[in-house]
N, C-alpha and C. Protein backbone atom coordinates (compact mmCIF):
# COMPACT_ATOMS: atom_id res chain seq x y z
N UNK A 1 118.31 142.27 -22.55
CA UNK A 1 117.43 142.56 -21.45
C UNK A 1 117.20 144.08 -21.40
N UNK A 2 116.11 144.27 -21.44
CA UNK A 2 115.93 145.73 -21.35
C UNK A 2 115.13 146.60 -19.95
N UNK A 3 115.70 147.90 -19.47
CA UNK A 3 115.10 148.18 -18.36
C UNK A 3 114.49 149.64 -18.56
N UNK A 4 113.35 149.70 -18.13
CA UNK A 4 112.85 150.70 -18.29
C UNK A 4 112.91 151.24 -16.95
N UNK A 5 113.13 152.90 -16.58
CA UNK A 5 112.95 153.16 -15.70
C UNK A 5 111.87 154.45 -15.19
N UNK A 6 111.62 154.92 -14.35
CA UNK A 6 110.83 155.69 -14.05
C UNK A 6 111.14 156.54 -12.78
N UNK A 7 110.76 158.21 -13.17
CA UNK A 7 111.07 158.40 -11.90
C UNK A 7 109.89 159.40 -11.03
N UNK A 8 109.64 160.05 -10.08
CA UNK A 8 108.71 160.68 -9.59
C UNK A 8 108.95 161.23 -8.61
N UNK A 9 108.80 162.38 -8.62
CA UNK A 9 109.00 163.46 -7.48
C UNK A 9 108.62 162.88 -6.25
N UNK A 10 109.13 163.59 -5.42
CA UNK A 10 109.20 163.07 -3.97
C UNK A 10 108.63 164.43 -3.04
N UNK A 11 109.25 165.28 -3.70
CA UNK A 11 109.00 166.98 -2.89
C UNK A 11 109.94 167.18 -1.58
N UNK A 12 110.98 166.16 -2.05
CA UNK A 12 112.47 166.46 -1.26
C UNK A 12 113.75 167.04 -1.35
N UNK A 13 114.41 166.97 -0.84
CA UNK A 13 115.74 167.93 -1.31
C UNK A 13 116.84 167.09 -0.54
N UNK A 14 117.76 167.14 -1.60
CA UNK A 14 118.86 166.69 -0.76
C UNK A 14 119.78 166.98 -0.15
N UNK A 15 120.35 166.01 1.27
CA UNK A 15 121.34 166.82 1.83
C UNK A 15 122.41 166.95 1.64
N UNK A 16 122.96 166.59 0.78
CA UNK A 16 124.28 167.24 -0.23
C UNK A 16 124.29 168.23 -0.61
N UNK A 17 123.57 167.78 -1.52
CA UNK A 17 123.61 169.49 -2.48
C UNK A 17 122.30 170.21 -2.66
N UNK A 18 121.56 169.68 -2.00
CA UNK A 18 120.00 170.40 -2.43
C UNK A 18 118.98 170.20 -3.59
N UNK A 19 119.73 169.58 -4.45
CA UNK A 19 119.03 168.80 -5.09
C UNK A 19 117.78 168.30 -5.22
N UNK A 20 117.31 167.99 -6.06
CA UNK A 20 115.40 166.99 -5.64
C UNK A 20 115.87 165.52 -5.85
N UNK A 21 115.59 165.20 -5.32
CA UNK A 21 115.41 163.68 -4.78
C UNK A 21 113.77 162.91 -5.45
N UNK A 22 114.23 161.81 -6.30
CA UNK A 22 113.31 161.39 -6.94
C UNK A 22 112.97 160.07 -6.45
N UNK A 23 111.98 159.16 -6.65
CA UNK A 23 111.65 158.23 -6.53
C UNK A 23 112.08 156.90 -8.02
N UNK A 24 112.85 156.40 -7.69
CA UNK A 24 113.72 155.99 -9.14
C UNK A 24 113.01 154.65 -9.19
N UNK A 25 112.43 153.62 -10.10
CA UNK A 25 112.14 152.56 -10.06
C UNK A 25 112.71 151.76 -11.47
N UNK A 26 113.27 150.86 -11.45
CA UNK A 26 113.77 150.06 -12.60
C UNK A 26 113.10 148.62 -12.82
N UNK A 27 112.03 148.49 -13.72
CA UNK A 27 111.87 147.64 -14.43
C UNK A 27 112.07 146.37 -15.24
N UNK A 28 112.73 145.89 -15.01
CA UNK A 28 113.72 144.49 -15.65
C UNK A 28 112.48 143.58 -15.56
N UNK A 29 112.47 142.70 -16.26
CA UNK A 29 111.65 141.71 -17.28
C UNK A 29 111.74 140.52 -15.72
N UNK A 30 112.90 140.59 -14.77
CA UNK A 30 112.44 139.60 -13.78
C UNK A 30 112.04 140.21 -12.35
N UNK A 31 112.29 141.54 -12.21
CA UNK A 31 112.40 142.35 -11.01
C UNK A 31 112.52 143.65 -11.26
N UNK A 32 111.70 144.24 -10.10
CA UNK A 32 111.77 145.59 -9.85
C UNK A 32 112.24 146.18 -8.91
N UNK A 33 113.37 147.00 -9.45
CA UNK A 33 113.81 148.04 -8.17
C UNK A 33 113.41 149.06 -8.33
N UNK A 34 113.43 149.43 -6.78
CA UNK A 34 112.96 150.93 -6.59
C UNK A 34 113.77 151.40 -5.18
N UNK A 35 114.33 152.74 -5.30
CA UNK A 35 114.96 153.34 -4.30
C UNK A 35 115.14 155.08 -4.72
N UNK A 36 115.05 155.87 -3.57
CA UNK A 36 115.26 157.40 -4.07
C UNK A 36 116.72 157.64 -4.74
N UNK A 37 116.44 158.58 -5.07
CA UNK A 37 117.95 159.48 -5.98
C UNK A 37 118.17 160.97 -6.18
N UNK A 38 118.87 161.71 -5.71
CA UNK A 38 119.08 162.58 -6.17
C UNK A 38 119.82 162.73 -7.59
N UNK A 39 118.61 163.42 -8.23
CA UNK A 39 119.07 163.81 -10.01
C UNK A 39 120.29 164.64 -10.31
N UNK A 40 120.84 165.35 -8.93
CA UNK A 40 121.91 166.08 -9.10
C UNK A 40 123.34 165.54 -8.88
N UNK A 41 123.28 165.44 -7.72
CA UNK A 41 124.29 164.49 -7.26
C UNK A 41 124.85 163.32 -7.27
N UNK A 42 123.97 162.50 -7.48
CA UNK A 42 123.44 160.86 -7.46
C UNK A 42 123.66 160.29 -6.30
N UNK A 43 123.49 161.12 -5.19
CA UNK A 43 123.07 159.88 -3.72
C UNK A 43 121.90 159.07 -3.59
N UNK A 44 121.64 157.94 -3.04
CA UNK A 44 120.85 157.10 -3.47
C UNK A 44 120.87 156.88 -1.80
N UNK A 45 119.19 156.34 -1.53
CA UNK A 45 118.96 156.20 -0.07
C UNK A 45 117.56 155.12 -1.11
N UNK A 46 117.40 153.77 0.33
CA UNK A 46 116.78 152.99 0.12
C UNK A 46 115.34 153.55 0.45
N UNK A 47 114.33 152.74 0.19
CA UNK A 47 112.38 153.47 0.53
C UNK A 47 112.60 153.43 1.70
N UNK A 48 113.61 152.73 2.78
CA UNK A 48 113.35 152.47 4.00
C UNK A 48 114.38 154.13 4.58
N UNK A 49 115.05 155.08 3.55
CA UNK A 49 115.71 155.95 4.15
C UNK A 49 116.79 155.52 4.79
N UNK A 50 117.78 154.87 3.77
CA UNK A 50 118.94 154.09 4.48
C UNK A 50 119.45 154.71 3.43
N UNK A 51 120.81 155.09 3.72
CA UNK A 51 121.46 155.29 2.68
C UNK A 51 122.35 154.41 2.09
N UNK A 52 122.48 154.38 0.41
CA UNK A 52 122.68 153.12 -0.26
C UNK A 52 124.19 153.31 -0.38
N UNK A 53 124.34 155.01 -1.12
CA UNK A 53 125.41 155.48 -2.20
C UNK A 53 125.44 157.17 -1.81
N UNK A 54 126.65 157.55 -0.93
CA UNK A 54 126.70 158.79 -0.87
C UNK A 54 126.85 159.87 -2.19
N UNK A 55 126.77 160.80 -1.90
CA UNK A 55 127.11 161.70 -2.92
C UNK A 55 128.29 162.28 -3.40
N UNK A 56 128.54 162.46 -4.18
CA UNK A 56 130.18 162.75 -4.38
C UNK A 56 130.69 164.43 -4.91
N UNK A 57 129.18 164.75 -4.04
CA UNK A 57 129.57 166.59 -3.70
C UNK A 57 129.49 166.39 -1.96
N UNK A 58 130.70 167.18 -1.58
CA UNK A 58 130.55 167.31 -0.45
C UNK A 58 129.91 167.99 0.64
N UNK A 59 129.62 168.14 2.06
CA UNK A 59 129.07 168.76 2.75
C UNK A 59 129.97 169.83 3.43
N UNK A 60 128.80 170.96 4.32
CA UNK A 60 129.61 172.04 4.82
C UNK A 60 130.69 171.25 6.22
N UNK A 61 131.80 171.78 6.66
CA UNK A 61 131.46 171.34 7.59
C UNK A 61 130.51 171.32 8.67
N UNK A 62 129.84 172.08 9.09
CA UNK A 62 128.98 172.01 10.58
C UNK A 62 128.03 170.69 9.91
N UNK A 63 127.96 170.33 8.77
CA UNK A 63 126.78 169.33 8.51
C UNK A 63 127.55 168.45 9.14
N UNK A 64 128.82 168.16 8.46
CA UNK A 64 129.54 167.37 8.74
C UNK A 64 129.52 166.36 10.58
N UNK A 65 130.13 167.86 11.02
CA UNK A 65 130.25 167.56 12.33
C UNK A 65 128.63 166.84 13.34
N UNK A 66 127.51 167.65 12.64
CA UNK A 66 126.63 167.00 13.24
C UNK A 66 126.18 165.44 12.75
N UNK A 67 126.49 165.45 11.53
CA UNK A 67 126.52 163.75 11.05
C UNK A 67 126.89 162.91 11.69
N UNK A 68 128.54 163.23 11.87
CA UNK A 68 129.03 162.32 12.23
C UNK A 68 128.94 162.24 13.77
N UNK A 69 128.43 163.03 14.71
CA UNK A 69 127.98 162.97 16.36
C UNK A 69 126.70 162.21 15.81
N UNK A 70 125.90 161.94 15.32
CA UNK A 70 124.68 161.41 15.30
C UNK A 70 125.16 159.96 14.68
N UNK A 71 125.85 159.64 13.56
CA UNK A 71 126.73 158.53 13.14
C UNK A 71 126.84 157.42 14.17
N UNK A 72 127.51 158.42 15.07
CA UNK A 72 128.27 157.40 16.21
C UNK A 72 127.35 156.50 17.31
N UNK A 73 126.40 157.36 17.21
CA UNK A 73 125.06 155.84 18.22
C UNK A 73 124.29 155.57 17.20
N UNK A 74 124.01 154.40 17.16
CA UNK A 74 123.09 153.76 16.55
C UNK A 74 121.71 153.84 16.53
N UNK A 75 120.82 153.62 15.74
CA UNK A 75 119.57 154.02 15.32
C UNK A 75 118.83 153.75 16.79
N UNK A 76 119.10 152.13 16.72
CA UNK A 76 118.23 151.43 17.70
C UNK A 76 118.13 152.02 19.34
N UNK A 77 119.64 152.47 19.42
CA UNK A 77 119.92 152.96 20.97
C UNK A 77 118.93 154.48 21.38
N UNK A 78 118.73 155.41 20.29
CA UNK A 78 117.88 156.05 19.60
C UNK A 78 116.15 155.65 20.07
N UNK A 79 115.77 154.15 19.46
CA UNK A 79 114.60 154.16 19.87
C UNK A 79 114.44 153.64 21.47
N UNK A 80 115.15 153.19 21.84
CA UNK A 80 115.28 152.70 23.00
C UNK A 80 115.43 153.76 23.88
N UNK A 81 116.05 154.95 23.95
CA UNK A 81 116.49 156.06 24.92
C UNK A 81 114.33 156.50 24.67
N UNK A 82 114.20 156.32 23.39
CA UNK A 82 112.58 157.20 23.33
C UNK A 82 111.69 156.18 24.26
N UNK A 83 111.86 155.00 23.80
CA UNK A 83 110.95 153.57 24.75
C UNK A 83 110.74 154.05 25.78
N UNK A 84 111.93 154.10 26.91
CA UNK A 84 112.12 154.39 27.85
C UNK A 84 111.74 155.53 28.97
N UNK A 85 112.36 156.46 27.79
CA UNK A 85 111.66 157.68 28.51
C UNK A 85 110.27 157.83 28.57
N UNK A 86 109.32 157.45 27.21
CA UNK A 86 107.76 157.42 27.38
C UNK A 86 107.38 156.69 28.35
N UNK A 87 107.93 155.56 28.46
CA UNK A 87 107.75 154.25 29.29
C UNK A 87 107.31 154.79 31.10
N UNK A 88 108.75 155.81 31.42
CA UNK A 88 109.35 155.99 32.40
C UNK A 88 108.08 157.81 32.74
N UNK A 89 107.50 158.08 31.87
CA UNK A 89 106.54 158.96 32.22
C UNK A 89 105.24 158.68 32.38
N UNK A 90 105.07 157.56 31.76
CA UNK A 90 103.73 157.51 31.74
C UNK A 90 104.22 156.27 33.63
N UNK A 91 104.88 156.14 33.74
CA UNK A 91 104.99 155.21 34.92
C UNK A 91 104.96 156.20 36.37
N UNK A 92 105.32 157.27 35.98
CA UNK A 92 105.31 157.98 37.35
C UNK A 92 104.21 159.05 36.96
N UNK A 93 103.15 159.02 36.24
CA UNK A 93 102.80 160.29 36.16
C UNK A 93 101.28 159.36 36.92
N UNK A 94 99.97 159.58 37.30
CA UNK A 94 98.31 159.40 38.41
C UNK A 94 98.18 158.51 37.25
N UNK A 95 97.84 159.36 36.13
CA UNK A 95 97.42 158.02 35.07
C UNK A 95 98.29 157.28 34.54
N UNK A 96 99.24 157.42 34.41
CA UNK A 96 100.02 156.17 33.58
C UNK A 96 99.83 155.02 34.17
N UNK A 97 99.93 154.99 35.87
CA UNK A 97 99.73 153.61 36.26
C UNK A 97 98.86 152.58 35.92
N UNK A 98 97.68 153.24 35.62
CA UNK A 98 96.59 152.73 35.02
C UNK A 98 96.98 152.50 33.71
N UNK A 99 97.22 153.24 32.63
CA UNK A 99 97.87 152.77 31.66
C UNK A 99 98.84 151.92 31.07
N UNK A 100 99.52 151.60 32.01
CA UNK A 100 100.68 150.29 31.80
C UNK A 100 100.32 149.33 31.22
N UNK A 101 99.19 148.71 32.05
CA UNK A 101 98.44 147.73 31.99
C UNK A 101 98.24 147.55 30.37
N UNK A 102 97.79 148.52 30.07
CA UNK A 102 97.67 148.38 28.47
C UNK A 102 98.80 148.83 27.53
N UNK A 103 99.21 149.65 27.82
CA UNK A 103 100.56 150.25 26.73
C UNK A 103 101.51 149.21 26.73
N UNK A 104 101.93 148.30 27.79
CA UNK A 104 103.30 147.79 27.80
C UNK A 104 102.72 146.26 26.75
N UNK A 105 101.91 145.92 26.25
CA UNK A 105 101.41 144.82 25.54
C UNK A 105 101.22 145.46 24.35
N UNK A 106 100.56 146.72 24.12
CA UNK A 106 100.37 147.58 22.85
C UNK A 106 101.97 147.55 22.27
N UNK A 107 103.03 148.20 23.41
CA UNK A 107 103.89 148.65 22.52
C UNK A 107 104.74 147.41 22.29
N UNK A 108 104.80 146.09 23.35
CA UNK A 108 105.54 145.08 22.64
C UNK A 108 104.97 144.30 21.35
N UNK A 109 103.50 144.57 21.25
CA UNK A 109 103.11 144.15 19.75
C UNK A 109 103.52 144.98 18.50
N UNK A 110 103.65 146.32 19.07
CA UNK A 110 103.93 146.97 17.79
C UNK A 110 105.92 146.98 17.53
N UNK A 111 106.39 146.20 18.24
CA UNK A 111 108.18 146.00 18.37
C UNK A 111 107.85 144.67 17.60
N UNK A 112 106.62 144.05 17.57
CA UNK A 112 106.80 142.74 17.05
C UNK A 112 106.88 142.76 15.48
N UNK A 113 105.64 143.46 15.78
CA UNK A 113 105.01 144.10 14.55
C UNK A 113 106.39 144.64 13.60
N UNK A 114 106.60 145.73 13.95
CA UNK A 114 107.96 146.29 13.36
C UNK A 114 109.33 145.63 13.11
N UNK A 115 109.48 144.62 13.48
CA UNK A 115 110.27 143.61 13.19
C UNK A 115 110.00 142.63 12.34
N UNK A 116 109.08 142.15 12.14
CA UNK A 116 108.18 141.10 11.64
C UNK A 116 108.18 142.32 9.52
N UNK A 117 107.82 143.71 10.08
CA UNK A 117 107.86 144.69 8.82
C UNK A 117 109.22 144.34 8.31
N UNK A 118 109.90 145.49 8.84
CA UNK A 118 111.73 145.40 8.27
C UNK A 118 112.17 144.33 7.99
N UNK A 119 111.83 142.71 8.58
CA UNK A 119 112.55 141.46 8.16
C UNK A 119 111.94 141.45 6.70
N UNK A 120 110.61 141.90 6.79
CA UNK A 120 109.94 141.36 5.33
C UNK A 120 110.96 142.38 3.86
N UNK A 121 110.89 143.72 4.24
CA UNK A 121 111.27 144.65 3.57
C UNK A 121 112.64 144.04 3.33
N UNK A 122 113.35 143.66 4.57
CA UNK A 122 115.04 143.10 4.32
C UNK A 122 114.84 141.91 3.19
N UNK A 123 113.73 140.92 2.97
CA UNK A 123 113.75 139.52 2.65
C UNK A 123 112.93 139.92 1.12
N UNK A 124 112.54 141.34 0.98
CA UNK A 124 111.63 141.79 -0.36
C UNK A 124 110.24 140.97 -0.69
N UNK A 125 110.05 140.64 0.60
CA UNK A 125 108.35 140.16 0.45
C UNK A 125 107.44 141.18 0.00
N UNK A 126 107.71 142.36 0.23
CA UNK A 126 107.28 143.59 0.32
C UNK A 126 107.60 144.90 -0.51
């Protein structure tokens, strides 16, 4: 079985070591993967910006420390603190009231929407 691979700049850098970060895709005769890489280091983060495979140069600490404070809540709690707060301005501000009406159906289609994405990306429809 043979795999060809390919890779392509991204115009990123990595946060390990600084590195460039490529766009890596592998070829196999039944499937194709594709996920970024740093050429230096070899940390590997999925198209979705997940990380797959840390790097095995280490960070300063202060990176450190801010990683791991950001580590500790979760992505989602993240979009939810943002939901909210937009939610919670446009609700008290002359116009938002008027706007509800429409945003709160806009933005639960696009939560649908975005779920309905990532399941596909999780399931590789995509």
């Amino acid at each position: 079985m043979e795999t060809k691979t390919t890779w392509e700049d991204t115009g990123r850098d990595c946060q390990f070591c600084g590195g460039e970060i490529f766009r890596r895709t592998d070829e196999e005769p039944r499937r194709i993967t594709a996920y970024y890489q740093c050429q230096r280091c070899g940390a590997q983060w999925s198209l979705g910006h997940e990380l797959i495979r840390e790097s095995s140069v280490t960070t300063t600490p202060e990176k450190d420390a801010v990683q791991a404070w950001f580590a500790k809540v979760p992505r989602w709690v993240w979009v939810l603190v943002a939901v909210l707060l937009v939610i919670g301005a446009l609700r008290f501000s002359v116009i938002g009231v008027v706007l509800m009406r429409v945003l709160i159906p806009a933005v639960f289609m696009g939560i649908v929407a975005g779920v309905i994405y990532m399941y596909g990306r999780w399931m590789d429809w995509w």
